[in-house]
C-alpha atoms as a PDB file:
ATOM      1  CA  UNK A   1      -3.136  73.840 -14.384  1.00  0.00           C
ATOM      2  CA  UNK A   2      -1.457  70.483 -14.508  1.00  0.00           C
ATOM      3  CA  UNK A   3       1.578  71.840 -12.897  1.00  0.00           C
ATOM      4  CA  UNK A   4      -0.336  73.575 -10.159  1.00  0.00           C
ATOM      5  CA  UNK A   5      -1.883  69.748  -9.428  1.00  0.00           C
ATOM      6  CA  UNK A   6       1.395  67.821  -9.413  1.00  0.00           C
ATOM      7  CA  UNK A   7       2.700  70.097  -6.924  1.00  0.00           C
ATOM      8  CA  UNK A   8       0.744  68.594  -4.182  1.00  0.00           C
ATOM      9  CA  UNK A   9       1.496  64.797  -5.251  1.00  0.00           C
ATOM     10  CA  UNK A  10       5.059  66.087  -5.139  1.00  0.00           C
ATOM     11  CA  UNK A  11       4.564  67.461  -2.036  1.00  0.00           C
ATOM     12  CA  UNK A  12       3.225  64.373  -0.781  1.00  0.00           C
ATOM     13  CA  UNK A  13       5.690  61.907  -2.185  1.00  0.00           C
ATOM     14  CA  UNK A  14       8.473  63.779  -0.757  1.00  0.00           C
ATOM     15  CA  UNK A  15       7.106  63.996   3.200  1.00  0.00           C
ATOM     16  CA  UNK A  16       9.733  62.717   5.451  1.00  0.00           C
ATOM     17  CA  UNK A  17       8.430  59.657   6.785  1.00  0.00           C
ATOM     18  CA  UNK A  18       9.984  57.696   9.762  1.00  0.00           C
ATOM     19  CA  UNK A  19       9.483  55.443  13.098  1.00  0.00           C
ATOM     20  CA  UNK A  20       7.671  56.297  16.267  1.00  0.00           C
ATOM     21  CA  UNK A  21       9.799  56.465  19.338  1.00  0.00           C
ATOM     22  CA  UNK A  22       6.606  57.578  21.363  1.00  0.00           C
ATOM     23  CA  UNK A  23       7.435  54.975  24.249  1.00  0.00           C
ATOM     24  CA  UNK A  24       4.573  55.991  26.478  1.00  0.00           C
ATOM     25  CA  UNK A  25       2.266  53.378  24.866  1.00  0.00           C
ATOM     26  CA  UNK A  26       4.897  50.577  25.139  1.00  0.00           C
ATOM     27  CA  UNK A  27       3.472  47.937  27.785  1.00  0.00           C
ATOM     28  CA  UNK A  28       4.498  44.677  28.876  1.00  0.00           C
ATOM     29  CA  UNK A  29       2.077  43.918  31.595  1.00  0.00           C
ATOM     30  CA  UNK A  30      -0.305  42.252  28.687  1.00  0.00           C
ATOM     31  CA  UNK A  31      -0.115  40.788  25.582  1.00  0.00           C
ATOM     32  CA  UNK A  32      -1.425  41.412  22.328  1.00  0.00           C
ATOM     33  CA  UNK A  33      -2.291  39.506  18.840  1.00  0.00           C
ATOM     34  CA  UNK A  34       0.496  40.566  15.725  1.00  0.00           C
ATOM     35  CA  UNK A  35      -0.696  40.004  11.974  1.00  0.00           C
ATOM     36  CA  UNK A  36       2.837  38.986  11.255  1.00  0.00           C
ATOM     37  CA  UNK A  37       3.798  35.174  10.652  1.00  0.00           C
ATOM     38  CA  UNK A  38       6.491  33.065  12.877  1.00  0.00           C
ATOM     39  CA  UNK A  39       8.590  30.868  10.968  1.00  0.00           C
ATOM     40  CA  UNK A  40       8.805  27.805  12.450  1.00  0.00           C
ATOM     41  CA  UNK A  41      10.631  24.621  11.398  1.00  0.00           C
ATOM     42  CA  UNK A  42      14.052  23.308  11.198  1.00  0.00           C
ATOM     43  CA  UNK A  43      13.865  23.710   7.255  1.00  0.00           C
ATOM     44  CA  UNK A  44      14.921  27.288   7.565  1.00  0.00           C
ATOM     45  CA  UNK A  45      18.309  25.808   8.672  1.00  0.00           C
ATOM     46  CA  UNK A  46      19.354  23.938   5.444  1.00  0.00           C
ATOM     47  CA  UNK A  47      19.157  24.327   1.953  1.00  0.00           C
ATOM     48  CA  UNK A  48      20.218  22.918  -1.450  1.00  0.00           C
ATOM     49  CA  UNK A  49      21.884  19.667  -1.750  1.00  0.00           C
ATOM     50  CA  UNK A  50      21.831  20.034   2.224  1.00  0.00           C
ATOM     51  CA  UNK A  51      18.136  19.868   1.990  1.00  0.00           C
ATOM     52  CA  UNK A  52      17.731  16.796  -0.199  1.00  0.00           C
ATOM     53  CA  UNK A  53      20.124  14.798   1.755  1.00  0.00           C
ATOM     54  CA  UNK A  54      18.399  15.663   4.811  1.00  0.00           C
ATOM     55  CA  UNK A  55      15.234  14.872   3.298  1.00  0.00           C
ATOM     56  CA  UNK A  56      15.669  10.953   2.696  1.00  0.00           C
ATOM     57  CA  UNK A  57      18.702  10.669   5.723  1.00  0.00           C
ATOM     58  CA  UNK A  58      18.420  10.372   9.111  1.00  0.00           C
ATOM     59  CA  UNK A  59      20.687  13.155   9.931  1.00  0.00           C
ATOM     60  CA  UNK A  60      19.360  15.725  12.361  1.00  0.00           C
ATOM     61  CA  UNK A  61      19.005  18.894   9.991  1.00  0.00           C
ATOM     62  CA  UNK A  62      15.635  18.341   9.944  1.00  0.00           C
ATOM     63  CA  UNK A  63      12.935  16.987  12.662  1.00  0.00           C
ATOM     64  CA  UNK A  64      11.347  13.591  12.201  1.00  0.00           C
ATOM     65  CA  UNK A  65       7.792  15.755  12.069  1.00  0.00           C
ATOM     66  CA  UNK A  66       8.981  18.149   8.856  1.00  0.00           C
ATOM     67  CA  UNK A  67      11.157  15.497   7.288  1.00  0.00           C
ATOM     68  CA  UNK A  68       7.756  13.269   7.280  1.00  0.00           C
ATOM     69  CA  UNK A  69       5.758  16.258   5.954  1.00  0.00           C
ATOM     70  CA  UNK A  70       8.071  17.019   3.506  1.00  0.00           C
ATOM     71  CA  UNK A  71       8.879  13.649   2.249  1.00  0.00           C
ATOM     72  CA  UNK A  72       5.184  13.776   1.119  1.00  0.00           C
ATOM     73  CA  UNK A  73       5.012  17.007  -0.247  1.00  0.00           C
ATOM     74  CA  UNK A  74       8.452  16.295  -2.650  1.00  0.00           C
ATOM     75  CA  UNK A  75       7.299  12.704  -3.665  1.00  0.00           C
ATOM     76  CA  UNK A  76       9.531  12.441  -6.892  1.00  0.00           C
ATOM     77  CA  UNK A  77       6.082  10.595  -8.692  1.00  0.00           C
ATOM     78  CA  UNK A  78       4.417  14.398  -8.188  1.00  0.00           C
ATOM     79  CA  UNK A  79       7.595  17.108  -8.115  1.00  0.00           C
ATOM     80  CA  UNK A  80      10.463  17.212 -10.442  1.00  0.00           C
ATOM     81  CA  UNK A  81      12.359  19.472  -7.763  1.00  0.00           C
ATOM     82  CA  UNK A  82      15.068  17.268  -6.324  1.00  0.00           C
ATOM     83  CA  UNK A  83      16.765  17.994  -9.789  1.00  0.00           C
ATOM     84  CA  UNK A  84      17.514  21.510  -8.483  1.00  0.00           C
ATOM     85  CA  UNK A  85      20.341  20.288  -6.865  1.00  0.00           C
ATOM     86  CA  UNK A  86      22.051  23.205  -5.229  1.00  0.00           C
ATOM     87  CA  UNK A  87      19.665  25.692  -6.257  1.00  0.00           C
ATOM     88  CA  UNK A  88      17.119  24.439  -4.151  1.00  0.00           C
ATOM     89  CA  UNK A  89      15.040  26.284  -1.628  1.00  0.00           C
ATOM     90  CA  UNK A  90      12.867  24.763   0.680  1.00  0.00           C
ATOM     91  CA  UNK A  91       9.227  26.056   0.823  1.00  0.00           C
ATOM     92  CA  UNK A  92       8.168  28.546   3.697  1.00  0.00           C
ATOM     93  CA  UNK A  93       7.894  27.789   6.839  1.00  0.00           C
ATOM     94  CA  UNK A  94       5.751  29.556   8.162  1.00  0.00           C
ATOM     95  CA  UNK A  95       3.179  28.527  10.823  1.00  0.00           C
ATOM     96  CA  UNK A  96       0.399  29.461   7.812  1.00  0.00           C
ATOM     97  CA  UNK A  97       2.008  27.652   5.213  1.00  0.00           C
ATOM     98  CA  UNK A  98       3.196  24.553   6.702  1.00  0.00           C
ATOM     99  CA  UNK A  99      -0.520  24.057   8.425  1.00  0.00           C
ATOM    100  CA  UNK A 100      -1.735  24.499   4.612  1.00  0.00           C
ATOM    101  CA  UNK A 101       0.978  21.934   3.339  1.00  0.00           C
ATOM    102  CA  UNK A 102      -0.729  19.584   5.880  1.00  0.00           C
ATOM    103  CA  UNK A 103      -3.978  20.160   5.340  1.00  0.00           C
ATOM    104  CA  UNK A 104      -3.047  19.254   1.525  1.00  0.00           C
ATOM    105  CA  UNK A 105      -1.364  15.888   2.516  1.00  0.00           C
ATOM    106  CA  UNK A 106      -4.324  15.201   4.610  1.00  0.00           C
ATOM    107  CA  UNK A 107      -6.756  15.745   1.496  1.00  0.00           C
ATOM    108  CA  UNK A 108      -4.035  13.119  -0.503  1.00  0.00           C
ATOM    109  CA  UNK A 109      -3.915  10.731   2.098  1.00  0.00           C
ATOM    110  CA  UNK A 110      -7.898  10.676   2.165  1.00  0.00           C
ATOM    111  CA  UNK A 111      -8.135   9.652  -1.212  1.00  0.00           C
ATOM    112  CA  UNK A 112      -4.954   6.900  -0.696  1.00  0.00           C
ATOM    113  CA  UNK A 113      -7.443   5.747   1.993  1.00  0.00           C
ATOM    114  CA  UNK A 114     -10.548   5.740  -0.210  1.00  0.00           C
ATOM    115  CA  UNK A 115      -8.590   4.232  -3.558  1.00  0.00           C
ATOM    116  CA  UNK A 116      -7.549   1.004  -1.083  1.00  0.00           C
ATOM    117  CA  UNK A 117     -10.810   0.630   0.109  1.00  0.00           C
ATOM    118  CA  UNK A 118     -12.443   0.439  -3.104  1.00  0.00           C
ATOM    119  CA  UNK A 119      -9.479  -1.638  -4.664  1.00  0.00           C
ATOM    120  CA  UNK A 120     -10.353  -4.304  -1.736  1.00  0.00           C
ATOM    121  CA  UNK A 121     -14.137  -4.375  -1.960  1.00  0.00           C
ATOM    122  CA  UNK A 122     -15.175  -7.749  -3.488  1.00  0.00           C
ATOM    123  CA  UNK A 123     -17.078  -5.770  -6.439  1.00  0.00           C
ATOM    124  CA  UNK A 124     -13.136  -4.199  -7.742  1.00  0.00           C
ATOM    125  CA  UNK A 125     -13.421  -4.556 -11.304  1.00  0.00           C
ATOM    126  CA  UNK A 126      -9.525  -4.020 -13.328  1.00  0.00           C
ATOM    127  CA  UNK A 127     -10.595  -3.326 -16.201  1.00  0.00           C
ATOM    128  CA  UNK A 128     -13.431  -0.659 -14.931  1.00  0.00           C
ATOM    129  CA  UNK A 129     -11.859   0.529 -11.316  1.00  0.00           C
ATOM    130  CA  UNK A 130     -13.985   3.300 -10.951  1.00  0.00           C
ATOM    131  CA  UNK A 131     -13.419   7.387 -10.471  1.00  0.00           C
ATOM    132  CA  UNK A 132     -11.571   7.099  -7.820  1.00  0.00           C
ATOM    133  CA  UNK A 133      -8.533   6.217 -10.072  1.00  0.00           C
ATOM    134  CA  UNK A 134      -6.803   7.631 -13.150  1.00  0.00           C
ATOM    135  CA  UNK A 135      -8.956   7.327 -15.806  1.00  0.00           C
ATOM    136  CA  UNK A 136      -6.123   5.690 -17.936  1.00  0.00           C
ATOM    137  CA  UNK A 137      -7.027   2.557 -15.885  1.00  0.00           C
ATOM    138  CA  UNK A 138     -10.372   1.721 -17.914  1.00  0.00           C
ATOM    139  CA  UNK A 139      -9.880  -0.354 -20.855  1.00  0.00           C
ATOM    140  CA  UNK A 140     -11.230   0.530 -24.234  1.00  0.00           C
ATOM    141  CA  UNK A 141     -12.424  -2.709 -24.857  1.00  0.00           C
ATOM    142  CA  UNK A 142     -14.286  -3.375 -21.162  1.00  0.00           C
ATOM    143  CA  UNK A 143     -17.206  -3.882 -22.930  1.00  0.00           C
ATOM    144  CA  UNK A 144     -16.455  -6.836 -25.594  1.00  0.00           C
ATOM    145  CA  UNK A 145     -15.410  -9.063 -23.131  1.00  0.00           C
ATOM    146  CA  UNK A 146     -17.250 -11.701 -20.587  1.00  0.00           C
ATOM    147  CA  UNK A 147     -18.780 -10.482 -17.571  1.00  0.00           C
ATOM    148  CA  UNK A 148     -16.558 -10.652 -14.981  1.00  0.00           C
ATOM    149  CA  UNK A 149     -17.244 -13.600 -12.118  1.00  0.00           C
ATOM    150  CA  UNK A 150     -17.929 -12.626  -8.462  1.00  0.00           C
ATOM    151  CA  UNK A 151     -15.363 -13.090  -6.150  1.00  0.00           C
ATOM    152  CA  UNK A 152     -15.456 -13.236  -2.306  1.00  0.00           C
ATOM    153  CA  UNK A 153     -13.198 -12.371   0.351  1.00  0.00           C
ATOM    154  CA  UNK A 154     -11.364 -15.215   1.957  1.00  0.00           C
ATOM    155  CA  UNK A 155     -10.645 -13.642   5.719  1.00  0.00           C
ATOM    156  CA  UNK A 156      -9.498 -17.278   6.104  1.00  0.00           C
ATOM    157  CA  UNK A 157      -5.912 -16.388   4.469  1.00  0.00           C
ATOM    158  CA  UNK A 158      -5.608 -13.530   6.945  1.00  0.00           C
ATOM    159  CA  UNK A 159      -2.595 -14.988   8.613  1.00  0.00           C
ATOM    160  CA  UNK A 160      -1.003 -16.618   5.652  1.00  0.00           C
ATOM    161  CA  UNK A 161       0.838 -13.341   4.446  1.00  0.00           C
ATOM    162  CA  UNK A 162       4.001 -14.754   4.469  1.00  0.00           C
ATOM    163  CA  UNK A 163       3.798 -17.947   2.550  1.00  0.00           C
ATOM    164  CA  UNK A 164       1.370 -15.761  -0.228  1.00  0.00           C
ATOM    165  CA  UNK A 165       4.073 -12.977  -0.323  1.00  0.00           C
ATOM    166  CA  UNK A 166       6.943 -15.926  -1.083  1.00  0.00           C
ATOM    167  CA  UNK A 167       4.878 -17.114  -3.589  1.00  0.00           C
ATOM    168  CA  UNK A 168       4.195 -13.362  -5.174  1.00  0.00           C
ATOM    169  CA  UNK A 169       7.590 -13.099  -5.944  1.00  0.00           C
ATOM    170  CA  UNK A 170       7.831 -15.720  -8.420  1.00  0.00           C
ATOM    171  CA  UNK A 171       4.343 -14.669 -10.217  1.00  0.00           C
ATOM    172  CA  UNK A 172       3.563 -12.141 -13.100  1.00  0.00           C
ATOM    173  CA  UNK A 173       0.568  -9.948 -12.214  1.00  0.00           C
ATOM    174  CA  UNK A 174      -2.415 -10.181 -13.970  1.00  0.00           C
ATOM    175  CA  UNK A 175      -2.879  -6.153 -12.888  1.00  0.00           C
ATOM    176  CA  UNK A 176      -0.158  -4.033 -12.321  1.00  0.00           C
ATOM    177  CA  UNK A 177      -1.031  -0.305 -12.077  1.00  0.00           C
ATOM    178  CA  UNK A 178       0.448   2.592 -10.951  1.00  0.00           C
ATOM    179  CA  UNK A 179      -1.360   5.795  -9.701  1.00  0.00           C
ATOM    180  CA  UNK A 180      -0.076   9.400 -10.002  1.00  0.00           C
ATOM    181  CA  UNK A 181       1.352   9.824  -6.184  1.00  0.00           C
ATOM    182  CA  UNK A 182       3.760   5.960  -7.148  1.00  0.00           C
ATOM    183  CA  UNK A 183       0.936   3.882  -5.380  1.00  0.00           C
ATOM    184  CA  UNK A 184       1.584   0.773  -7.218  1.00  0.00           C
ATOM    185  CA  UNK A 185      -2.277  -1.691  -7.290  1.00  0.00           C
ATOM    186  CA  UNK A 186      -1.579  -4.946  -8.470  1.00  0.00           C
ATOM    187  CA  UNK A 187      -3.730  -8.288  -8.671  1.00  0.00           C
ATOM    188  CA  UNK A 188      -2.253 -12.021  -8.883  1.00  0.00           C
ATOM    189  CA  UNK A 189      -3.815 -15.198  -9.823  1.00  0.00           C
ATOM    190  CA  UNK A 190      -3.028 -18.400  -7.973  1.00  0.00           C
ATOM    191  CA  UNK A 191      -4.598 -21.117  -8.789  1.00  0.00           C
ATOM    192  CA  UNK A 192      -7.943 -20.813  -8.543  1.00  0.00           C
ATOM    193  CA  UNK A 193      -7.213 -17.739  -5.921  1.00  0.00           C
ATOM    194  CA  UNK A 194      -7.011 -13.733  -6.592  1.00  0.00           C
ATOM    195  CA  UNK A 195      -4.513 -11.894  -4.281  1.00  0.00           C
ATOM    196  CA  UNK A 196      -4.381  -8.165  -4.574  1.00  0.00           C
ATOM    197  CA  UNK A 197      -1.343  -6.089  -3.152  1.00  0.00           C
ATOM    198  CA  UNK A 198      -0.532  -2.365  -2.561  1.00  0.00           C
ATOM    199  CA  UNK A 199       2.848  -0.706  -2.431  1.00  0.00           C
ATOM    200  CA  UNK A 200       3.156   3.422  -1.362  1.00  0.00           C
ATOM    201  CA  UNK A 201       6.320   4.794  -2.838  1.00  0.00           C
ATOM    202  CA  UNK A 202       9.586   3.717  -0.792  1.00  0.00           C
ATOM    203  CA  UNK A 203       7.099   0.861   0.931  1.00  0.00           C
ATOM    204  CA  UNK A 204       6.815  -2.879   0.284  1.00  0.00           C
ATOM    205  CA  UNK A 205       4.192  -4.527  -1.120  1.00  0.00           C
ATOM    206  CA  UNK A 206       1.754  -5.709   1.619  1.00  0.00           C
ATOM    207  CA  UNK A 207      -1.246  -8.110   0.737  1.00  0.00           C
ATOM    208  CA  UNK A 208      -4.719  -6.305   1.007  1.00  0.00           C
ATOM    209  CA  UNK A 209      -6.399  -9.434   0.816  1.00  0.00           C
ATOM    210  CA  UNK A 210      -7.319 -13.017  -0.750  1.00  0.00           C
ATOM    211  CA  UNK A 211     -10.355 -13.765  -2.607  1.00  0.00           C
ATOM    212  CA  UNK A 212     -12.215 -16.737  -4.875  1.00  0.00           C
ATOM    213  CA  UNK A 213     -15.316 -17.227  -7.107  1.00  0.00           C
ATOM    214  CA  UNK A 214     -18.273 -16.917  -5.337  1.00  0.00           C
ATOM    215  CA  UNK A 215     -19.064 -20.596  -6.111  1.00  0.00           C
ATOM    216  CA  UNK A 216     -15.416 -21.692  -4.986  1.00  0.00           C
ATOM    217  CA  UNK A 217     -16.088 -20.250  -1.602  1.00  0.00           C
ATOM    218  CA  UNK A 218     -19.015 -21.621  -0.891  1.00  0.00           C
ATOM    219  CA  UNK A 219     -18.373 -24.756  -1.601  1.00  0.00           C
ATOM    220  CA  UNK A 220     -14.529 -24.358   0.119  1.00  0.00           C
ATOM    221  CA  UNK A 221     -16.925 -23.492   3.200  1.00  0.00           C
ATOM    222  CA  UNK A 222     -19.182 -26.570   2.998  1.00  0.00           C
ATOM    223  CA  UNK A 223     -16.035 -28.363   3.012  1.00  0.00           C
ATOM    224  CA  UNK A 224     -14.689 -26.789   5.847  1.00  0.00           C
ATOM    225  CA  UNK A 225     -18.039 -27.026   7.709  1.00  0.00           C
ATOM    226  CA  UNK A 226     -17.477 -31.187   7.247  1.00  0.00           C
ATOM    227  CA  UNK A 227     -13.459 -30.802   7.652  1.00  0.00           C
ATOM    228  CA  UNK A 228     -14.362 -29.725  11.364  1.00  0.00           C
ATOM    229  CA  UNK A 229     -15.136 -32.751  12.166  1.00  0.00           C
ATOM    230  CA  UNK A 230     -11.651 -33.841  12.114  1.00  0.00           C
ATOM    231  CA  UNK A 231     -10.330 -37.349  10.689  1.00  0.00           C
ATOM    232  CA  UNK A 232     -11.056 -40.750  12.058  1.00  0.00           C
ATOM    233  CA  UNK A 233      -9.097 -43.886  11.687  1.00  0.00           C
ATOM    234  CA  UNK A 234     -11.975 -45.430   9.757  1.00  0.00           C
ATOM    235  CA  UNK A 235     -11.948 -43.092   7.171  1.00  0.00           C
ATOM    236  CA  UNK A 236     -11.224 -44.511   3.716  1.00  0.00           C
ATOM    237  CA  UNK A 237      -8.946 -42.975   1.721  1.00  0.00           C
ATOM    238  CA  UNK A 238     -10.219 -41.555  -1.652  1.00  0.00           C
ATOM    239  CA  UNK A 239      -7.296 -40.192  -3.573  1.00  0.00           C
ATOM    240  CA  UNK A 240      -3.743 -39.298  -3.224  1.00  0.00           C
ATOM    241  CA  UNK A 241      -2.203 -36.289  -4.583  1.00  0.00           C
ATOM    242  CA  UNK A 242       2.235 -35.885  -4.594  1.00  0.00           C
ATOM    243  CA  UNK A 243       2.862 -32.358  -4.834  1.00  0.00           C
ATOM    244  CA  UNK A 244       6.422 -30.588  -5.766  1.00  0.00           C
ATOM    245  CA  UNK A 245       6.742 -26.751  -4.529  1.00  0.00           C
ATOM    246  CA  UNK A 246       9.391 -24.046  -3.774  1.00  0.00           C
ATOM    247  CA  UNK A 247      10.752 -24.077  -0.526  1.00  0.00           C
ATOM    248  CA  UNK A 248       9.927 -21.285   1.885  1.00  0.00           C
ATOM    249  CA  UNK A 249      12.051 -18.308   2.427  1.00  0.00           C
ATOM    250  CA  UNK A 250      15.072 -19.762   4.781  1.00  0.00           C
ATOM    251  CA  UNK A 251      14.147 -23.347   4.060  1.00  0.00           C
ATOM    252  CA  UNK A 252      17.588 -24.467   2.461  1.00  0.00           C
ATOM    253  CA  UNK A 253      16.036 -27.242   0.070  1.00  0.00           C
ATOM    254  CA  UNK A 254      15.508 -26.617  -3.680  1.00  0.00           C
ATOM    255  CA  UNK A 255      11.981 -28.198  -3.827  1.00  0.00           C
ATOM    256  CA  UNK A 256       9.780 -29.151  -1.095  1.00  0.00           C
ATOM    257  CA  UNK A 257       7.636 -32.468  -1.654  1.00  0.00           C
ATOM    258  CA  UNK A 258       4.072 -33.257   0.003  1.00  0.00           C
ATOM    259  CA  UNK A 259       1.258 -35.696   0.083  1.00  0.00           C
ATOM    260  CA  UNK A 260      -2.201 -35.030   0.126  1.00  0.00           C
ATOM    261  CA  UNK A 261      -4.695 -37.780   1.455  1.00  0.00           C
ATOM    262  CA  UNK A 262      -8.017 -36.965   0.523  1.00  0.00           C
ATOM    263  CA  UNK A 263     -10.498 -39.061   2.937  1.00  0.00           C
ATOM    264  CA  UNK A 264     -13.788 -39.830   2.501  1.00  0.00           C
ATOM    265  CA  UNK A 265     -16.068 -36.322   3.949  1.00  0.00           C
ATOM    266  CA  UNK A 266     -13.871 -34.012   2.447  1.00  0.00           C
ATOM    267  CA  UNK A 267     -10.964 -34.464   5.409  1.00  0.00           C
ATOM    268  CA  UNK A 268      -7.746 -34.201   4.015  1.00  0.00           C
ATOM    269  CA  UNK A 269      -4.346 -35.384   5.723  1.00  0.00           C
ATOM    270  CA  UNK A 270      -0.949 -34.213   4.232  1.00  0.00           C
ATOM    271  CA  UNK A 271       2.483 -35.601   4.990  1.00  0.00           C
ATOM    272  CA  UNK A 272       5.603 -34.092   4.545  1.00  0.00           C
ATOM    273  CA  UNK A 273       9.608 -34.036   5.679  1.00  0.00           C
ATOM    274  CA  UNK A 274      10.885 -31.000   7.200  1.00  0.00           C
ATOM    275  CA  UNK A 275      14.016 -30.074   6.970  1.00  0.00           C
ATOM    276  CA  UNK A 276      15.283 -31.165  10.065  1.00  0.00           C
ATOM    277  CA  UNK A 277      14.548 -34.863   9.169  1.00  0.00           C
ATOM    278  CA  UNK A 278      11.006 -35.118  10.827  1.00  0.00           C
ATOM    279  CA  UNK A 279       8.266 -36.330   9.302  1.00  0.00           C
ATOM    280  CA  UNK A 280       4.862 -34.046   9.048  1.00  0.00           C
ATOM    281  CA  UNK A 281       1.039 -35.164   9.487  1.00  0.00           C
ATOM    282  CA  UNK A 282      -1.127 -32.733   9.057  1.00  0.00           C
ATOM    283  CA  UNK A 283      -4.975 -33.048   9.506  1.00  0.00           C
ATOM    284  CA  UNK A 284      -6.929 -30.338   8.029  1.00  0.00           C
ATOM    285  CA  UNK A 285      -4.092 -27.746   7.359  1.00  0.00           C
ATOM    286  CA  UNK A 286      -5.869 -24.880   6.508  1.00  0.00           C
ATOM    287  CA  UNK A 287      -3.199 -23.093   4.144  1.00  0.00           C
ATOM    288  CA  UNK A 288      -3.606 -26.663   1.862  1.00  0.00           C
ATOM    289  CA  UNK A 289      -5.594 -24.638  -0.791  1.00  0.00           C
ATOM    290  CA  UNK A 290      -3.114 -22.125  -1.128  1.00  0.00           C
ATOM    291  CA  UNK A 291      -0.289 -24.472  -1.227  1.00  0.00           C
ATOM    292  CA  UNK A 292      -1.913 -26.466  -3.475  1.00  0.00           C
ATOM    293  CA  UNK A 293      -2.541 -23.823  -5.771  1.00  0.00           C
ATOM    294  CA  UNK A 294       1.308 -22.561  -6.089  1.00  0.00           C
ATOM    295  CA  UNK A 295       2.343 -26.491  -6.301  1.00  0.00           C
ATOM    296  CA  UNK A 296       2.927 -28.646  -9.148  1.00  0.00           C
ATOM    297  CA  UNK A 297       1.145 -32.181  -8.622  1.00  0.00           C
ATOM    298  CA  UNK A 298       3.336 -34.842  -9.786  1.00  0.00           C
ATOM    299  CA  UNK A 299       1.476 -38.076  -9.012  1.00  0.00           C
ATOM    300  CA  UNK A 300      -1.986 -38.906  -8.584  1.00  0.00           C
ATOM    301  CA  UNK A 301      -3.973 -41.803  -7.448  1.00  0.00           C
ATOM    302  CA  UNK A 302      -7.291 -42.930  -7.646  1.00  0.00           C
ATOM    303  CA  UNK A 303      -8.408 -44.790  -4.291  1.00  0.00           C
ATOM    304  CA  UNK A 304     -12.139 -44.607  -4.650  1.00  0.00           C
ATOM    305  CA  UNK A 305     -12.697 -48.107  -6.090  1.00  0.00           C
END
């Protein structure tokens, strides 16, 4: 009957159940392996508002190895859960779960790694950047407008980040994107130059690199190639330029004036006054392009005839 076959279920449920005390088996001359988990981390220690603070602070609640971790993991552009206030609880910590938290950041930080170095290669096109990006990026209209020129790297602005940064701030980008994780990609013109920048979330914006046209380059290297040579006193001058720029970050001036000699084999000179009074001659500076670029020229002579 159905009574007679609940009786042993019954029966079963209601076995007293309890611990072994058997201590004949307990050894501590070896070890063995546990399935449990250890809970690791200083996270366990603070939560809530406590937490946050922690989080961006440099308190010691948490260690400079989780706090970096889980800076990452609670970037504000991917998790809403800073707006928990008080009634937030930090994730496990676990040994499992935080080795699975950083084999997740890992993954992310490959593709930051693989998104800057396609948005450095020479072939980055904005308007088509690729699948490595958001797809929002494309434009709709890629296709109705001019192919876009070739452009090569100019390693010769390597050391120049400061001067191109001061002159960043007073530009609009041409390209100013932002990707999902608050990596901000944006691309400048300058003069005849294209600088493009990266920023991570929280970080500055650091130059990834100058390039030109194709054509600009090669010709900026066959005059380079005869620049070499340095200037002679017999060298006739050809044309005279008077430039007007902003001054440099801790130059006190409101505009900075220079002159451009352009000599005859593609050797320039420029003078200018510093600050301190002296006077400037520069033969073959090679930041002229750049400067020249941000500048404004405000007289010009011909001296070829």
């Amino acid at each position: 009957s159905v009574m007679s076959m609940a009786a042993p279920l019954r029966s079963g449920l209601m076995a007293p159940r309890g611990v072994d005390l058997n201590l004949d088996k307990f050894n501590l001359s070896s070890t063995t392996g546990s399935a449990g988990d250890v809970r690791t981390g200083s996270a366990d220690l603070v939560v809530g508002q406590a937490f946050l603070a922690a989080l961006h602070g440099d308190g010691g609640e948490l260690g400079d190895e989780d706090r970096a971790l889980f800076q990452q993991v609670f970037n504000p552009h991917l998790s809403d859960r800073a707006a928990e206030g008080d009634r937030f609880a930090p994730p496990p910590t676990s040994y499992s779960h935080l080795q699975s938290l950083k084999r997740l950041v890992k993954e992310e930080h490959e593709v930051r790694e693989k998104r800057m170095c396609a948005f450095s290669d020479e072939k980055f096109d904005a308007d088509c950047p690729g699948p490595l990006f958001p797809a929002s990026w494309t434009s709709s209209l890629q296709g109705d407008g001019a192919p876009r020129g070739r452009v090569q790297l100019r390693s010769d602005y390597k050391g120049q980040a400061d001067l191109i940064m001061s002159a960043l701030r007073v530009t609009t980008p041409v390209f100013d994107r932002r990707a999902e994780d608050g990596m901000r990609f944006r691309v400048y013109r300058l003069g005849s130059l294209e600088v493009r920048t990266c920023a991570a979330h929280g970080a500055d914006e650091n130059v990834v690199g100058v390039y030109s046209p194709c054509d600009s380059a090669t010709a900026h290297g066959a005059m380079w190639g005869q620049r070499a040579q340095g200037v002679t006193e017999h060298q006739k001058v050809v044309k005279v330029n008077e430039y007007v720029e902003r001054p440099r970050v801790g130059d006190s001036r409101k505009r900075v004036h220079f002159v451009a000699l352009e000599c005859e084999g593609a050797a320039v000179v420029v003078m200018e006054a510093r600050a301190d009074g002296s006077v400037a001659w520069l033969e073959n500076p090679p930041d002229l392009e750049l400067r020249a670029s941000m500048a404004r020229v405000v007289r010009s002579a011909d001296c070829s005839k």
